[in-house]
N, C-alpha and C. Protein backbone atom coordinates (compact mmCIF):
# COMPACT_ATOMS: atom_id res chain seq x y z
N UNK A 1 -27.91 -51.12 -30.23
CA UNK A 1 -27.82 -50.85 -28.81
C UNK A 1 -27.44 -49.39 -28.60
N UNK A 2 -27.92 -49.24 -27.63
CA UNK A 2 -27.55 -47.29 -27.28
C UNK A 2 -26.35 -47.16 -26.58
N UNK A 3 -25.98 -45.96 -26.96
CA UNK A 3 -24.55 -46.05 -26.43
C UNK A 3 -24.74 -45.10 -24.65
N UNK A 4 -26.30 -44.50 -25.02
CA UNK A 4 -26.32 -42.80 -24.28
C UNK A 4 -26.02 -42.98 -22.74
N UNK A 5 -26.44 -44.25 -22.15
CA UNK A 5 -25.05 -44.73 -21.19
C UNK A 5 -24.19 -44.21 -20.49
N UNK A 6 -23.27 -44.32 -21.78
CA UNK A 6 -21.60 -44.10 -21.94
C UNK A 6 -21.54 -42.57 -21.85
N UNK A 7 -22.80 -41.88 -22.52
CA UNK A 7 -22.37 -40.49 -22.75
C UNK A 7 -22.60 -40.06 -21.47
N UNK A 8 -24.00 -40.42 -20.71
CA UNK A 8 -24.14 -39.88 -19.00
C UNK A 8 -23.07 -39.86 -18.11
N UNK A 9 -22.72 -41.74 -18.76
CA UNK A 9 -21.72 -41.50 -17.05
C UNK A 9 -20.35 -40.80 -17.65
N UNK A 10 -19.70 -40.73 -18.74
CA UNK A 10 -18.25 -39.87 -18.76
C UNK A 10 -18.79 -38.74 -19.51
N UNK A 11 -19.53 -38.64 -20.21
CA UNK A 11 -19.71 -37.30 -20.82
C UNK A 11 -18.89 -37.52 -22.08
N UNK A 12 -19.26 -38.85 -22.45
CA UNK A 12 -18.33 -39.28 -23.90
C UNK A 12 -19.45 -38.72 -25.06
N UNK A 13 -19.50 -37.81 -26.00
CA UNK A 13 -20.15 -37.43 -27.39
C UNK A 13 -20.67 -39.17 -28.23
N UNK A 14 -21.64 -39.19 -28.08
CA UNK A 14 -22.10 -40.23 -28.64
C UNK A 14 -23.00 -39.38 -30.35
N UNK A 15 -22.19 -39.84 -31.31
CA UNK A 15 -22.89 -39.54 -32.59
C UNK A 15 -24.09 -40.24 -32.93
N UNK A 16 -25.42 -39.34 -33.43
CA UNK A 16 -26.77 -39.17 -33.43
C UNK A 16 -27.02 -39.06 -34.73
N UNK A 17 -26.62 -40.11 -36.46
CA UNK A 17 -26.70 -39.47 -37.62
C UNK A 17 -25.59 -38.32 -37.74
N UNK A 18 -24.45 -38.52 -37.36
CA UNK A 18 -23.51 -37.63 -37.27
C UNK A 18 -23.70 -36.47 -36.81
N UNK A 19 -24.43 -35.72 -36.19
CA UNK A 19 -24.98 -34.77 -35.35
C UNK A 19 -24.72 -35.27 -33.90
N UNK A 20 -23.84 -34.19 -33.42
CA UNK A 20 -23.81 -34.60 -31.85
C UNK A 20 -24.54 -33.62 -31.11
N UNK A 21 -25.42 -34.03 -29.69
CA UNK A 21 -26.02 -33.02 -29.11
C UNK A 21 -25.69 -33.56 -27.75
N UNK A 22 -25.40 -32.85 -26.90
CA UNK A 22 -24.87 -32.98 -25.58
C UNK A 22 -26.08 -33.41 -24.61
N UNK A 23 -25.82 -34.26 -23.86
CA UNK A 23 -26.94 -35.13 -22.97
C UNK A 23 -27.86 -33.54 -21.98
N UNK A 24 -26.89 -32.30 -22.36
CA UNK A 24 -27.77 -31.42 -20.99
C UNK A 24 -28.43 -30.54 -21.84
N UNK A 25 -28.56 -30.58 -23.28
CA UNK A 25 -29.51 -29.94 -24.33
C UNK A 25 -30.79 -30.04 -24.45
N UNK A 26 -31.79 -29.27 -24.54
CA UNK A 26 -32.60 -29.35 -24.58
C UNK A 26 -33.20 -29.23 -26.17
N UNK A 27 -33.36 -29.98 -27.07
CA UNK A 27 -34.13 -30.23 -28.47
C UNK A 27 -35.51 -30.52 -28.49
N UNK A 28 -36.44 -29.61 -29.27
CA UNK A 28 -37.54 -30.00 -29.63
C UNK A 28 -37.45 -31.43 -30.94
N UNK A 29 -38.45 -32.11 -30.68
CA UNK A 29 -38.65 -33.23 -31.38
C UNK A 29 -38.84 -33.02 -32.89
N UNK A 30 -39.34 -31.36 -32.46
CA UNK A 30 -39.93 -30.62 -34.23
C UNK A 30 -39.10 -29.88 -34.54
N UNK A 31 -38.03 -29.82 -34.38
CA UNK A 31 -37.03 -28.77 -34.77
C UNK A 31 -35.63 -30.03 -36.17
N UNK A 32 -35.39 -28.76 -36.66
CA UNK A 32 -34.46 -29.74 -37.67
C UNK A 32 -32.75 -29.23 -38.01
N UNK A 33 -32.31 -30.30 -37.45
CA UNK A 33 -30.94 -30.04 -37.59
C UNK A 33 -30.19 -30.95 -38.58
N UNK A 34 -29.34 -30.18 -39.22
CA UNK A 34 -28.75 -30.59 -40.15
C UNK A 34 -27.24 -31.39 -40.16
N UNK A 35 -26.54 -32.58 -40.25
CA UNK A 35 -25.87 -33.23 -40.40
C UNK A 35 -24.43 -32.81 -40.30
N UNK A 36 -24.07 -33.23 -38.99
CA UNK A 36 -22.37 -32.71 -38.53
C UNK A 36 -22.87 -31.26 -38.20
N UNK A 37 -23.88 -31.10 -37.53
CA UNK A 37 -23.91 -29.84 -36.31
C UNK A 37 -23.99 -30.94 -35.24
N UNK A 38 -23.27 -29.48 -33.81
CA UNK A 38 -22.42 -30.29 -33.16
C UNK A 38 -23.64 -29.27 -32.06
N UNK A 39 -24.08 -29.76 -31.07
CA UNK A 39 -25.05 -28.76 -30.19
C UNK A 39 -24.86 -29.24 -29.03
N UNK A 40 -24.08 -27.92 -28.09
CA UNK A 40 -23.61 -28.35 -26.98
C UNK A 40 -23.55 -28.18 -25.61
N UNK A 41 -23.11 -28.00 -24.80
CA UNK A 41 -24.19 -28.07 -22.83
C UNK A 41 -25.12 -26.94 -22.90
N UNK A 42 -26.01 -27.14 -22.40
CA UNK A 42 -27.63 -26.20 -22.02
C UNK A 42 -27.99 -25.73 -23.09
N UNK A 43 -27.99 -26.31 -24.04
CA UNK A 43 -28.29 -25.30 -25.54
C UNK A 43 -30.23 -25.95 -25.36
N UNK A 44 -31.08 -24.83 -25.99
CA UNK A 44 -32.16 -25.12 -26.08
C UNK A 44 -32.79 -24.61 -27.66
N UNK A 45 -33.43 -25.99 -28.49
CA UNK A 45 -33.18 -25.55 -29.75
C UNK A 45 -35.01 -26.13 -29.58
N UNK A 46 -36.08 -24.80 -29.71
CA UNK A 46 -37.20 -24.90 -29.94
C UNK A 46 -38.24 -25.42 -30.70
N UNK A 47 -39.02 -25.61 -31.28
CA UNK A 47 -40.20 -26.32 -32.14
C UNK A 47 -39.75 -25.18 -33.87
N UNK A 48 -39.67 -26.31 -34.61
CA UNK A 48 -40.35 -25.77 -36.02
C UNK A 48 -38.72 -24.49 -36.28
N UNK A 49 -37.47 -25.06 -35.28
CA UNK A 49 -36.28 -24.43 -36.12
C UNK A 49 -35.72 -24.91 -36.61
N UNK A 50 -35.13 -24.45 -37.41
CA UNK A 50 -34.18 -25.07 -38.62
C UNK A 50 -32.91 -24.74 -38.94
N UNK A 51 -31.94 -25.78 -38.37
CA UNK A 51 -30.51 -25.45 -38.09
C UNK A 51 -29.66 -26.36 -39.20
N UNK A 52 -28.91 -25.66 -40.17
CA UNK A 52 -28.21 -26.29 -41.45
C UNK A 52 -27.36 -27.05 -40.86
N UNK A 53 -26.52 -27.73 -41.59
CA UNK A 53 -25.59 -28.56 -41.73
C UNK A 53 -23.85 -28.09 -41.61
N UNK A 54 -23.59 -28.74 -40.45
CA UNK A 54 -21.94 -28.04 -40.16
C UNK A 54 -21.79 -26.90 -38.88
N UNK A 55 -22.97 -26.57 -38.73
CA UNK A 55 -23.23 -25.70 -37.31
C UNK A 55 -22.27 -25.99 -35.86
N UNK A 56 -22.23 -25.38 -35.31
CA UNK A 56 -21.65 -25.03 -33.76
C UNK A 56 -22.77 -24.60 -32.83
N UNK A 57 -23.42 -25.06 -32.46
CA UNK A 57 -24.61 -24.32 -31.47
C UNK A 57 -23.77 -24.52 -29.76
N UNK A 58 -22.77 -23.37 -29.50
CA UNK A 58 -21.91 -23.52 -28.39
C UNK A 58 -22.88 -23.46 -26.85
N UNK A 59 -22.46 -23.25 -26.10
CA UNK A 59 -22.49 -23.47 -24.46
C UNK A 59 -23.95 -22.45 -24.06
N UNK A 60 -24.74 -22.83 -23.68
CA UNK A 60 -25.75 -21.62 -23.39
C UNK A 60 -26.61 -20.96 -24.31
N UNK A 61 -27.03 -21.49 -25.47
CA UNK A 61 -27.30 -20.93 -26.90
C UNK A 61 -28.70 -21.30 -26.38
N UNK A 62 -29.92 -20.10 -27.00
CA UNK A 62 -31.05 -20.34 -27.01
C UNK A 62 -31.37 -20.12 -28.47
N UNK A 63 -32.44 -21.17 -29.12
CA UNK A 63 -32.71 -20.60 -30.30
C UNK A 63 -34.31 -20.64 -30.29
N UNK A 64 -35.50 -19.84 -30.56
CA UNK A 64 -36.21 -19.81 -30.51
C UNK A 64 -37.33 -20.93 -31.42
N UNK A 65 -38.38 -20.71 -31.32
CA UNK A 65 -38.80 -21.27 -32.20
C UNK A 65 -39.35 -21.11 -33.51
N UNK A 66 -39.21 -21.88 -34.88
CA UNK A 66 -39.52 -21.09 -36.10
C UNK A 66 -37.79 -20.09 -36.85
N UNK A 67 -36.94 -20.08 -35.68
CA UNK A 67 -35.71 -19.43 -36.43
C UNK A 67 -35.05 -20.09 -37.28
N UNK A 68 -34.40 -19.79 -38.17
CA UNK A 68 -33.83 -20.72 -39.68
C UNK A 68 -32.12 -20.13 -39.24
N UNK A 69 -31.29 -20.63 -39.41
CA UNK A 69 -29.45 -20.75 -39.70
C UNK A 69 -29.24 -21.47 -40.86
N UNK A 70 -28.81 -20.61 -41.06
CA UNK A 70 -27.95 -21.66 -42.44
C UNK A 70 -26.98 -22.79 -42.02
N UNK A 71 -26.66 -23.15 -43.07
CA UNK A 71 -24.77 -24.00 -43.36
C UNK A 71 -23.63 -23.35 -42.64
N UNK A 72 -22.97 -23.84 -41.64
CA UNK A 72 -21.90 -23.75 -41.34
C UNK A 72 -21.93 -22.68 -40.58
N UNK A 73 -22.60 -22.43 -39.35
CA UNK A 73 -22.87 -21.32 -38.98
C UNK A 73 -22.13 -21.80 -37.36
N UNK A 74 -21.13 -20.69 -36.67
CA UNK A 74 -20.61 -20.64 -35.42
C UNK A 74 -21.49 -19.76 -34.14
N UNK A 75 -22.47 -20.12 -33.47
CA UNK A 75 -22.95 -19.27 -32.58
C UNK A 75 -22.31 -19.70 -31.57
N UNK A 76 -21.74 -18.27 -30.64
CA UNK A 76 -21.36 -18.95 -29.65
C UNK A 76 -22.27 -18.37 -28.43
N UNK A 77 -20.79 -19.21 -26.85
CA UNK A 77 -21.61 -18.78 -26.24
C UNK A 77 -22.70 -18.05 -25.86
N UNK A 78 -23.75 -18.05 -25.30
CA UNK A 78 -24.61 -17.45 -24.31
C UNK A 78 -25.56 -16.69 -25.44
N UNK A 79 -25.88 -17.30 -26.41
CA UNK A 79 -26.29 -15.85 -27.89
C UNK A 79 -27.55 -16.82 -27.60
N UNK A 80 -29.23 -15.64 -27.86
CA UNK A 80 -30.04 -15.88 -28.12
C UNK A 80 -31.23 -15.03 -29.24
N UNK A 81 -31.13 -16.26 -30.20
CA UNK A 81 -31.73 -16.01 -31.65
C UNK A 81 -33.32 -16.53 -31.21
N UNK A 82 -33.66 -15.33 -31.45
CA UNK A 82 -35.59 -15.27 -31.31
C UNK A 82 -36.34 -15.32 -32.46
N UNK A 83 -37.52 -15.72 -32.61
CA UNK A 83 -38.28 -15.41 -33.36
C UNK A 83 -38.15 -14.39 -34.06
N UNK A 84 -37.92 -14.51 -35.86
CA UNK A 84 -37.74 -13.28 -36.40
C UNK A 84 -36.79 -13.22 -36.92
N UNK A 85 -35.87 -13.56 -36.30
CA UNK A 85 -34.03 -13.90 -36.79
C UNK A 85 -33.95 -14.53 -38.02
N UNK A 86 -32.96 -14.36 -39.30
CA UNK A 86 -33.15 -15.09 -39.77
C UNK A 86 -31.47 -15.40 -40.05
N UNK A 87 -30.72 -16.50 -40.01
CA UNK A 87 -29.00 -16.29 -40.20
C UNK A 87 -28.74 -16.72 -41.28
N UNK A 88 -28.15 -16.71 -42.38
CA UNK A 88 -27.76 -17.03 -43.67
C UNK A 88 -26.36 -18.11 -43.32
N UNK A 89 -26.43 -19.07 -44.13
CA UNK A 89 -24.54 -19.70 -44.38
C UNK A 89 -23.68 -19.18 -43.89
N UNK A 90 -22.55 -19.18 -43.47
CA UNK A 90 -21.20 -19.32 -43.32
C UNK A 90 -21.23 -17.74 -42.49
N UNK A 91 -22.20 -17.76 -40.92
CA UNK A 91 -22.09 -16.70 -40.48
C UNK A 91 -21.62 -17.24 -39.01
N UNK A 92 -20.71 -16.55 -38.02
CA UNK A 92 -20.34 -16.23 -37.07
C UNK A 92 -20.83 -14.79 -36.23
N UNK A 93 -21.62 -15.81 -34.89
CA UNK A 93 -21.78 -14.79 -34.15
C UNK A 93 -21.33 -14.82 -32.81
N UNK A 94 -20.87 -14.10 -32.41
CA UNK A 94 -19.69 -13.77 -30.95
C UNK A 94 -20.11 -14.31 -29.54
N UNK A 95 -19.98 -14.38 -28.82
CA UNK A 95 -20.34 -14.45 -27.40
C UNK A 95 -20.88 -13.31 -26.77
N UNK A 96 -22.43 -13.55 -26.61
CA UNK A 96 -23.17 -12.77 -25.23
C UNK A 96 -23.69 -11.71 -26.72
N UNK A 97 -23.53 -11.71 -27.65
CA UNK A 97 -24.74 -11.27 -28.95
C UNK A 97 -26.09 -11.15 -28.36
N UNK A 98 -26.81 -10.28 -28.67
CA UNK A 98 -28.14 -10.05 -28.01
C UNK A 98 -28.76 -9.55 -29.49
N UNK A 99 -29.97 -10.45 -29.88
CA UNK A 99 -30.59 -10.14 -31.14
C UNK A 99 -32.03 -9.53 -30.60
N UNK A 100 -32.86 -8.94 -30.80
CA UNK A 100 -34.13 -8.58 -30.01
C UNK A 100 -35.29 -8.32 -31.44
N UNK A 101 -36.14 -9.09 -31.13
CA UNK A 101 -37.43 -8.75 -32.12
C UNK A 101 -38.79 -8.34 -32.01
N UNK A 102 -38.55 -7.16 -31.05
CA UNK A 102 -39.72 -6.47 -30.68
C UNK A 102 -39.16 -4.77 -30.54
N UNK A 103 -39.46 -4.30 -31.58
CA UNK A 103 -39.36 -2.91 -31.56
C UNK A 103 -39.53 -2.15 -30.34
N UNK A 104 -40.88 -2.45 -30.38
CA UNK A 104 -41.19 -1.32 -28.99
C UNK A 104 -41.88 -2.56 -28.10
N UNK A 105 -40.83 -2.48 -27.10
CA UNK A 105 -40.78 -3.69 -26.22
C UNK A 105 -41.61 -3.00 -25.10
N UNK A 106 -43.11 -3.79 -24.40
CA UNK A 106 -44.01 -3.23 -23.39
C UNK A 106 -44.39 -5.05 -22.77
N UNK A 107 -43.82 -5.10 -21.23
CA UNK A 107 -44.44 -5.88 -21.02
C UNK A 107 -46.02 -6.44 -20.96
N UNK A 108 -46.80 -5.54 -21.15
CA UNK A 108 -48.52 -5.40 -21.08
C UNK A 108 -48.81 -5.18 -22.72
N UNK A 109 -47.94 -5.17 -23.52
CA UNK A 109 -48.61 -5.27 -24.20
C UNK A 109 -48.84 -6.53 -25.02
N UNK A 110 -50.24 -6.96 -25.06
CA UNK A 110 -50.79 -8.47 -25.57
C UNK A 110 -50.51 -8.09 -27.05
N UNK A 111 -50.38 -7.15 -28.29
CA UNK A 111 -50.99 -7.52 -29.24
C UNK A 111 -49.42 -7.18 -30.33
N UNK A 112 -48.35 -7.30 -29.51
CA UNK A 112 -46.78 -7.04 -29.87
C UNK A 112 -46.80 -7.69 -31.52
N UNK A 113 -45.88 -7.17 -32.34
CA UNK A 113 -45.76 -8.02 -33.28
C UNK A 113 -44.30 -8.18 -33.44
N UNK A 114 -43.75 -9.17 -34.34
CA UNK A 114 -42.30 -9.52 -34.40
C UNK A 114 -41.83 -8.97 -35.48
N UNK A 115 -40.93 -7.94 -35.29
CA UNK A 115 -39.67 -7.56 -36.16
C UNK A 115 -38.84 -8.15 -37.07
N UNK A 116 -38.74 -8.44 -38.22
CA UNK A 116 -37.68 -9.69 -38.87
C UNK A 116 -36.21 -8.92 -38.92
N UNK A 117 -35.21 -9.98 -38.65
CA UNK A 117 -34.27 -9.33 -38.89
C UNK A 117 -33.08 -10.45 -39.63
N UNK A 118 -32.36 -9.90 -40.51
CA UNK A 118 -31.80 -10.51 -41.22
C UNK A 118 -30.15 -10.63 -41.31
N UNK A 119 -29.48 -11.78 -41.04
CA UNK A 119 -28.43 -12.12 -40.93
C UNK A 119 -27.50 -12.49 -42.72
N UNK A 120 -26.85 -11.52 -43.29
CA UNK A 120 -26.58 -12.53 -44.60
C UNK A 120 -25.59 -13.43 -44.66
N UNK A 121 -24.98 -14.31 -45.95
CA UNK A 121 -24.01 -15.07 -45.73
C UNK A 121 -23.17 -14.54 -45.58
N UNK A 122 -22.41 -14.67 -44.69
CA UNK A 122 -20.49 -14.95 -44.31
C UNK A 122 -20.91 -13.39 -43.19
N UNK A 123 -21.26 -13.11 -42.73
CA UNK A 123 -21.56 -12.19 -41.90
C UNK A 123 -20.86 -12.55 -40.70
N UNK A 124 -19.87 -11.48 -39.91
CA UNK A 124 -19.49 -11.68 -38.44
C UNK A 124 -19.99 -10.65 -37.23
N UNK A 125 -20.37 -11.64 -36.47
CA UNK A 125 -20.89 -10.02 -35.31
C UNK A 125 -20.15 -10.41 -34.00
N UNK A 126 -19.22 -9.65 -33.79
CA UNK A 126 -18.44 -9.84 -32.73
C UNK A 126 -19.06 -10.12 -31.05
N UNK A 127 -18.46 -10.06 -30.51
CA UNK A 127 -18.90 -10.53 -28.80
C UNK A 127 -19.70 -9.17 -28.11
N UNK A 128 -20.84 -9.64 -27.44
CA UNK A 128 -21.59 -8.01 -26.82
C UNK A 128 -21.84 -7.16 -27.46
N UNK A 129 -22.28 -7.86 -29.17
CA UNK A 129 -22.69 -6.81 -29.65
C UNK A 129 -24.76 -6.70 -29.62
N UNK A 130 -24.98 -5.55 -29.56
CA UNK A 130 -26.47 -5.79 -29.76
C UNK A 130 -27.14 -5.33 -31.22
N UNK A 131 -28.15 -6.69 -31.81
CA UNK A 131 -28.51 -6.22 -32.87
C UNK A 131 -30.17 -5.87 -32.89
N UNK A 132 -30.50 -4.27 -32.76
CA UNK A 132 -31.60 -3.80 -32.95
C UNK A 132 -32.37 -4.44 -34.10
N UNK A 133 -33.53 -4.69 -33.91
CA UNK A 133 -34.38 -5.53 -34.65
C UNK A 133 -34.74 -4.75 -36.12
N UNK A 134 -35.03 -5.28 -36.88
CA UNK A 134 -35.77 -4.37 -38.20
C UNK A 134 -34.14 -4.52 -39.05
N UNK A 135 -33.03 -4.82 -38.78
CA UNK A 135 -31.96 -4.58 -39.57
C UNK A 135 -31.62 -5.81 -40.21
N UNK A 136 -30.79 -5.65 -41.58
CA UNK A 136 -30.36 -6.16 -42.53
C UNK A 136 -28.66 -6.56 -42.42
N UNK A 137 -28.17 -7.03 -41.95
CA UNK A 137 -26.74 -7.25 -41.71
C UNK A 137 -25.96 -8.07 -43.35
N UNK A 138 -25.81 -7.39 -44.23
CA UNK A 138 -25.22 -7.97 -45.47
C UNK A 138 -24.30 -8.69 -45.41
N UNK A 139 -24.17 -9.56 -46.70
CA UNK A 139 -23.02 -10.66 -47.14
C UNK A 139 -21.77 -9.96 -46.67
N UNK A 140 -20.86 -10.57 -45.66
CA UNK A 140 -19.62 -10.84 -45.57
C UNK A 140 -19.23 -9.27 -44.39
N UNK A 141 -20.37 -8.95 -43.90
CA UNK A 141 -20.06 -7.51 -43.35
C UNK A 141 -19.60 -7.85 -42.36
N UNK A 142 -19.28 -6.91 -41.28
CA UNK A 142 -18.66 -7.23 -39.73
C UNK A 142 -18.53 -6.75 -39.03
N UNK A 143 -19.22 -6.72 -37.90
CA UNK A 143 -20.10 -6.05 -36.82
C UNK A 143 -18.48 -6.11 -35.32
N UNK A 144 -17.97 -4.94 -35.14
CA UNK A 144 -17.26 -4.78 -34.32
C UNK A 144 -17.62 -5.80 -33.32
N UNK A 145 -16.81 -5.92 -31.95
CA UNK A 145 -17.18 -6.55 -30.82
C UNK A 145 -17.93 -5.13 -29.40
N UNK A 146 -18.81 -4.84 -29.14
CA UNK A 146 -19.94 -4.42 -28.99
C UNK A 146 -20.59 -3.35 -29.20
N UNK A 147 -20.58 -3.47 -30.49
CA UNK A 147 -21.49 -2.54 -30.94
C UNK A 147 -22.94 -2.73 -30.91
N UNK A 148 -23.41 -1.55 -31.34
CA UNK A 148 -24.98 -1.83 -31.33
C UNK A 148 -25.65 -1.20 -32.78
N UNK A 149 -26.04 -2.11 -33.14
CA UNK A 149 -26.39 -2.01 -34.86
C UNK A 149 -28.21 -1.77 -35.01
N UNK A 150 -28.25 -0.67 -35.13
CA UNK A 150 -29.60 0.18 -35.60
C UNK A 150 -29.85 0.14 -36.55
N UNK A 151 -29.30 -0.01 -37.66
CA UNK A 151 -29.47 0.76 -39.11
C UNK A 151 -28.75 -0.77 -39.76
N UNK A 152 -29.53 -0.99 -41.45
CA UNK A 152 -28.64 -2.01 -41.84
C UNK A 152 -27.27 -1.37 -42.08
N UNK A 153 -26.68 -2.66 -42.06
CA UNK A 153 -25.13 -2.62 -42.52
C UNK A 153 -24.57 -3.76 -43.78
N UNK A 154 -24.17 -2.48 -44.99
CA UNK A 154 -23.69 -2.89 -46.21
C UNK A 154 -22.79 -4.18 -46.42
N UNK A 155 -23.16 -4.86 -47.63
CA UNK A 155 -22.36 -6.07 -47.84
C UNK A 155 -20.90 -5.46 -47.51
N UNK A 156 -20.21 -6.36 -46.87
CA UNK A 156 -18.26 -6.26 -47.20
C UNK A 156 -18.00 -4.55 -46.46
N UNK A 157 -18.79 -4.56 -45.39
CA UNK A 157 -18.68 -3.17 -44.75
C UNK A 157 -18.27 -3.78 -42.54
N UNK A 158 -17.25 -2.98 -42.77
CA UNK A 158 -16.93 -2.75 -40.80
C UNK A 158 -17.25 -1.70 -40.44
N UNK A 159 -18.08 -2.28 -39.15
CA UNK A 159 -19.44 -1.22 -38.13
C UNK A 159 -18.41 -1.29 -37.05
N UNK A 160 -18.62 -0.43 -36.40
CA UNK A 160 -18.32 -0.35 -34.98
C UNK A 160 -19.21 1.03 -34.24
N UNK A 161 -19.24 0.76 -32.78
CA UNK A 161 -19.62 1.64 -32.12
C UNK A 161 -20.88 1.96 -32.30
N UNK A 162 -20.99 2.90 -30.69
CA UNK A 162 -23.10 2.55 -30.34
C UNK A 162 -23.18 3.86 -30.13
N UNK A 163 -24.08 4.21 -31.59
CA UNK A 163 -24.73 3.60 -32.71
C UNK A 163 -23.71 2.73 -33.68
N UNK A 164 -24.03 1.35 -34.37
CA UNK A 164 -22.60 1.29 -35.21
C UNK A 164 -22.94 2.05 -36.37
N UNK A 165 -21.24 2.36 -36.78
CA UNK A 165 -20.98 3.38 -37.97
C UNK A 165 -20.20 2.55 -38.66
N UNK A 166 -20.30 2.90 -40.37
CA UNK A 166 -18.77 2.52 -41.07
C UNK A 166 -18.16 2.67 -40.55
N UNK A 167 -16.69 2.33 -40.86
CA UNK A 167 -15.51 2.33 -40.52
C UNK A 167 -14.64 2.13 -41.37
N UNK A 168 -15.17 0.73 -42.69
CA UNK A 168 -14.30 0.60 -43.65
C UNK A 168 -14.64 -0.03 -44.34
N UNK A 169 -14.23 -0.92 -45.86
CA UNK A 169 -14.62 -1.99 -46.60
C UNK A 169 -13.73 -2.70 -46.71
N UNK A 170 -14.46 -3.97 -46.26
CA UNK A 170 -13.41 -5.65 -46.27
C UNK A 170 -13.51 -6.47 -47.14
N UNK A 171 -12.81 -6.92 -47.49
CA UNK A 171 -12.83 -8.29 -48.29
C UNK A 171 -14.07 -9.57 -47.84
N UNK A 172 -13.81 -10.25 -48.39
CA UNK A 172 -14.91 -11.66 -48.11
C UNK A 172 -13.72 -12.29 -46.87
N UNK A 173 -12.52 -11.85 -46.24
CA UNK A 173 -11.82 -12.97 -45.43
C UNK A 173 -11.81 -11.91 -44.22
N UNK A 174 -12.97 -10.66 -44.13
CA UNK A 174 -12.48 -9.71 -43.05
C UNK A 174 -11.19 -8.49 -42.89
N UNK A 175 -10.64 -8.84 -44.23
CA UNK A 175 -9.00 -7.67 -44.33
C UNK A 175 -9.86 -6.19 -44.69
N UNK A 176 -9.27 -4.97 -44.23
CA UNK A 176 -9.52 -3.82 -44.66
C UNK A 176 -8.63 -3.78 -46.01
N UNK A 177 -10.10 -3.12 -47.09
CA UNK A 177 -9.56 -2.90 -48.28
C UNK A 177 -9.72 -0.95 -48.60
N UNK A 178 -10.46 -0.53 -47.72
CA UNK A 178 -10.45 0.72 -47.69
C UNK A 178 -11.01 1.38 -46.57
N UNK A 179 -10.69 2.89 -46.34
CA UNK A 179 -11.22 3.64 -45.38
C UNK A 179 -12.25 4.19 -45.40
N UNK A 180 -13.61 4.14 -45.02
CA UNK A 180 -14.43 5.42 -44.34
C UNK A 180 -14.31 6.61 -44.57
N UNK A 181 -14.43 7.69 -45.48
CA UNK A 181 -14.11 8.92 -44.67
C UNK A 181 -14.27 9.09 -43.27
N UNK A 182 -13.06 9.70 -42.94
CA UNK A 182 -12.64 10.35 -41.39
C UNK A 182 -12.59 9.34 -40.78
N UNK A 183 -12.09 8.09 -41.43
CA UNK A 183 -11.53 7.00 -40.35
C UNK A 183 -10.18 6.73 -40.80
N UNK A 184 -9.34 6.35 -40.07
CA UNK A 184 -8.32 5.81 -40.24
C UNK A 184 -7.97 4.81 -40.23
């Protein structure tokens, strides 16, 4: 018997294969989510994506179609992952993140092609940050809160500022283990 009912009228989380998705989500039928991701009000998760196991797909999340996330991945609010994106395992991305995969963006133009851009594991990109398309964001790096990232950024490396720049090298838990020249 269905419970989905129960979930309309109180807004009680009814588990789906241990995957919960909130009654105001929008899921393609062809899209694949992975076991104990939790996907939640207005989220819209497109055809032919592929969302790992242990995920957070928070409040307002668009994910395009064809985009891949790894394992254990936190997107939050209002973030939309397009075509092209690709997020690795155990990555966190901030609130109001803006990923874009069209270089040279022309509304008239019909014959656009898509930019790939690459998220690695344990990667953090803080809140309002924007990530220019064509970039490489390495294992465990960490993208200030709004910066704007042009250029890849090195495994176990902190960006900040638009353009983002080094700043420093972190550990795998985010601690500064060294300085930048001319940073402090």
């Amino acid at each position: 018997m269905s419970l989905r009912w129960l979930e309309k009228l109180w807004e009680v989380p009814v588990p789906t294969n241990d995957i919960y998705i909130h009654s105001s989500a929008n899921v393609s039928d062809n899209a694949s989510i992975g076991a104990g991701t939790k996907v939640w009000i207005n989220v819209q998760i497109r055809e032919n994506a592929v969302i790992g196991e242990g995920c957070i797909l928070s409040k307002d999340v668009y994910i395009d179609h064809a985009v891949k996330i790894g394992h254990r991945c936190k997107i939050q609010n209002a973030v939309s992952v397009y075509n092209g994106v690709n997020i690795g395992d155990d990555v966190f991305v901030g609130p109001n993140v803006a990923f874009t995969n069209d270089r040279v963006p022309r509304a008239f133009n019909v014959d656009w092609k898509i930019t790939p851009t690459r998220i690695d594991n344990g990667a953090s990109i803080g809140s309002n940050s924007t990530i220019i398309c064509g970039v490489t964001i390495g294992e465990y790096a960490m993208v200030a809160a709004g910066s704007v990232v042009t250029r890849d950024v090195q495994p176990y490396t902190l960006v900040m500022g638009n353009p983002a720049r080094p700043v420093g090298k972190i550990d795998k838990m985010g601690n500064r283990v060294a300085e930048e020249d001319g940073h402090e």
